[in-house]
N, C-alpha and C. Protein backbone atom coordinates (compact mmCIF):
# COMPACT_ATOMS: atom_id res chain seq x y z
N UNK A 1 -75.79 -3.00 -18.60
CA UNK A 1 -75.46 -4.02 -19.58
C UNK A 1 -76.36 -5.23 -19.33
N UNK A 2 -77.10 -5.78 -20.39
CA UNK A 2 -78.19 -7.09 -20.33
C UNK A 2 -77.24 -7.95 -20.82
N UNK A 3 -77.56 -8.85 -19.79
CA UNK A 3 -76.96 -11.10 -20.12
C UNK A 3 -77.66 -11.47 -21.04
N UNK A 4 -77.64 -12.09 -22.39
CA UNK A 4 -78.37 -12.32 -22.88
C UNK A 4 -78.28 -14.14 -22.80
N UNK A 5 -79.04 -14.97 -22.95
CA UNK A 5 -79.10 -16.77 -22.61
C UNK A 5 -79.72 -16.98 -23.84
N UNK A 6 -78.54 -17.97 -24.34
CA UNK A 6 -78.93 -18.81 -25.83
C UNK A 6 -79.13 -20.24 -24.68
N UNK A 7 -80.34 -20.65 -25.25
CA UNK A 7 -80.71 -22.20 -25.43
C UNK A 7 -80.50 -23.24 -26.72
N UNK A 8 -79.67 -24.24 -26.50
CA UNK A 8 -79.86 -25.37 -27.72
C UNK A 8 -79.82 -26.33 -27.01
N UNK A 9 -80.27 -27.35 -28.58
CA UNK A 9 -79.69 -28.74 -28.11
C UNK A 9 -78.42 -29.56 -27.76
N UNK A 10 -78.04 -30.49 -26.91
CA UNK A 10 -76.89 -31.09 -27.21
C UNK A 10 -76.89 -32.40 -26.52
N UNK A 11 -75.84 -33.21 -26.82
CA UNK A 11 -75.75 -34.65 -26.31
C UNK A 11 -75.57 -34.39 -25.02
N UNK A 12 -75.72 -35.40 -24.30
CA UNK A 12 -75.80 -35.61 -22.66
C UNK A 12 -74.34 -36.30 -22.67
N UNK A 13 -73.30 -35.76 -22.13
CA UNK A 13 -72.46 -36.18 -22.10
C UNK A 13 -72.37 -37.68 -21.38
N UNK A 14 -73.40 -37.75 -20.71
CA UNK A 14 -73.48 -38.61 -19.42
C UNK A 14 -73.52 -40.56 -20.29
N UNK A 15 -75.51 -40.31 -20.80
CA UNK A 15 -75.80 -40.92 -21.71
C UNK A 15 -76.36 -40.73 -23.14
N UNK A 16 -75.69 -39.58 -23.64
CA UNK A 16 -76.25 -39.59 -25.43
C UNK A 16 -77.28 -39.10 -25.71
N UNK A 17 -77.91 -39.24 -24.52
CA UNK A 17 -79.04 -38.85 -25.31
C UNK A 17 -79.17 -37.33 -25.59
N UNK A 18 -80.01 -36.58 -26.00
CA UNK A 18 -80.23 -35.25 -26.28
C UNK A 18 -81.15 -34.62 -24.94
N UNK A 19 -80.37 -33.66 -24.58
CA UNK A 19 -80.11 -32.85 -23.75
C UNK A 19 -80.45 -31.13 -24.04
N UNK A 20 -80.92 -30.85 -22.82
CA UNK A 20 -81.16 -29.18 -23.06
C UNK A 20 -79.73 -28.84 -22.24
N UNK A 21 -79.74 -27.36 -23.11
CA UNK A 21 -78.60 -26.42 -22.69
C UNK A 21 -78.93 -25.07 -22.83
N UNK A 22 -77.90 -24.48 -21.92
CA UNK A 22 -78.14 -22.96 -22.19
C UNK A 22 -76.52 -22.37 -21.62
N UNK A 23 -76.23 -21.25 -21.87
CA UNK A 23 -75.59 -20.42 -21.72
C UNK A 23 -75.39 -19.30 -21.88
N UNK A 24 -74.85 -18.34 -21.03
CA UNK A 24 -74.70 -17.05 -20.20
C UNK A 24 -74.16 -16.22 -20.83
N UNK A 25 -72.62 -16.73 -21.20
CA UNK A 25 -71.79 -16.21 -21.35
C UNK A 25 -70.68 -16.84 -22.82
N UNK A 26 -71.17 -17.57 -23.05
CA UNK A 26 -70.77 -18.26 -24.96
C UNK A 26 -69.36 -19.14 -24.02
N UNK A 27 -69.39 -19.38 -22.89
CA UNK A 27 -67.48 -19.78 -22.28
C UNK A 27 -68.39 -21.30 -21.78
N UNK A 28 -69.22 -20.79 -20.73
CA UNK A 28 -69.55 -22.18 -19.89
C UNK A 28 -71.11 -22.57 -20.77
N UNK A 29 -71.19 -23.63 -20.69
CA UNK A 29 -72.49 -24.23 -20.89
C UNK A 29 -73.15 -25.21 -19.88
N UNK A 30 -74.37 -24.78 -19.30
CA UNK A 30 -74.82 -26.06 -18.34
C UNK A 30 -75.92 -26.55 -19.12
N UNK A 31 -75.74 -28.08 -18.76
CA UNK A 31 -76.44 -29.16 -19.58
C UNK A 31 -77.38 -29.74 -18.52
N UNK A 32 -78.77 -29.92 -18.85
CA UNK A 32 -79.94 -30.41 -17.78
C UNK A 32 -79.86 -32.25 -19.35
N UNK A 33 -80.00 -33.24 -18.79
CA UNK A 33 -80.45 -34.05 -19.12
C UNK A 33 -81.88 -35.01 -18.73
N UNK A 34 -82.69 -34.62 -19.29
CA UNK A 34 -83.90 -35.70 -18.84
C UNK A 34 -84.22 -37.02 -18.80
N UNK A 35 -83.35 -37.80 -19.51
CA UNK A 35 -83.24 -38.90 -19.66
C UNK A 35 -82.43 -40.24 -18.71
N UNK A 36 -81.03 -39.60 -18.09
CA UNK A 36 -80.49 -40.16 -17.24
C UNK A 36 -80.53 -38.61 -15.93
N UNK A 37 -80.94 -37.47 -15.75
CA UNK A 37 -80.73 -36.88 -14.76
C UNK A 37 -79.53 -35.82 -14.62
N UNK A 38 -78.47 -35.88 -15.71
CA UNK A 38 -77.19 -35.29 -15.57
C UNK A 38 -77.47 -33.62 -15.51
N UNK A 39 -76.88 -32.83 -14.79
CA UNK A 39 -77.22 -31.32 -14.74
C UNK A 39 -75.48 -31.17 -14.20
N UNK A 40 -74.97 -30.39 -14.84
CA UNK A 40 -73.58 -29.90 -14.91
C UNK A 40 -73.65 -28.97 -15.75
N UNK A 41 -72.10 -28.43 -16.01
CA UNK A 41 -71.49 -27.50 -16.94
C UNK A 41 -70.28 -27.82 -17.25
N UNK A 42 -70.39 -27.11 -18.64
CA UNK A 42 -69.66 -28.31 -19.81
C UNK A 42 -68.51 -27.05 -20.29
N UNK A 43 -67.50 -27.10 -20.79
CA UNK A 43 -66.75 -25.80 -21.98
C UNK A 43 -67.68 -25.77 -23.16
N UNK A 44 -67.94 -24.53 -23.62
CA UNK A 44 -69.08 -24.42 -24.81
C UNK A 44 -68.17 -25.64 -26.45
N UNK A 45 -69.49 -25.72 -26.60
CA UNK A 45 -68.72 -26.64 -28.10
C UNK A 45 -67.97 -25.46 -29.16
N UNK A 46 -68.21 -24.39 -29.11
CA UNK A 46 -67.63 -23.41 -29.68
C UNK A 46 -65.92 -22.81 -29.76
N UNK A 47 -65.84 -23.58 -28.50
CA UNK A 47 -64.60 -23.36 -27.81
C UNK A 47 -63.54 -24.87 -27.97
N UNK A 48 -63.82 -25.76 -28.46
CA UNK A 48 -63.64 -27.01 -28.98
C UNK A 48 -62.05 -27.14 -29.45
N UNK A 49 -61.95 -26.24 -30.95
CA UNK A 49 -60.46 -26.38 -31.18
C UNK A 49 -59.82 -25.12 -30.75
N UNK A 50 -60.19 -24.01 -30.54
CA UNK A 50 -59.42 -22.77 -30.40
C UNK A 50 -60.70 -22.17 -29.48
N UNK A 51 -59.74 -21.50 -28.74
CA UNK A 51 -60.46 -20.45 -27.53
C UNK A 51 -60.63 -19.03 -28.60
N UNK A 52 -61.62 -18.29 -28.31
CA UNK A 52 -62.01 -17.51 -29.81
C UNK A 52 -62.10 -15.70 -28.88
N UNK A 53 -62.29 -16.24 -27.34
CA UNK A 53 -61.40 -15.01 -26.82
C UNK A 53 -60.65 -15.34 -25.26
N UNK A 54 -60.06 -14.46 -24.97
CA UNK A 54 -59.29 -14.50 -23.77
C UNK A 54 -59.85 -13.79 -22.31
N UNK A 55 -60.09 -14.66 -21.39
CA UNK A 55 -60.91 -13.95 -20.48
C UNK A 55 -59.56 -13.44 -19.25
């Protein structure tokens, strides 16, 4: 079975600004920010109002 990794854009939770992302698995998202430095992992924005599956 292949992982497949979507990349987008998104806000830097940190400071706003626009931020790279990627994720693994459509659940977690880690966010690299270039602007202030922030590198974490976020809940995907997909997952926002309703969890869409059950792990």
């Amino acid at each position: 079975m292949t992982t497949t990794s979507t990349k987008f854009l998104t806000n830097c939770p940190r400071c706003g600004y626009i931020a790279e992302a990627q994720t693994q698995d459509g659940v977690v998202v880690t966010v690299k920010c270039k602007m202030c430095g922030y590198e974490g992992e976020l809940p995907s924005p997909d997952l926002k109002d309703k969890p869409w599956r059950v792990l």
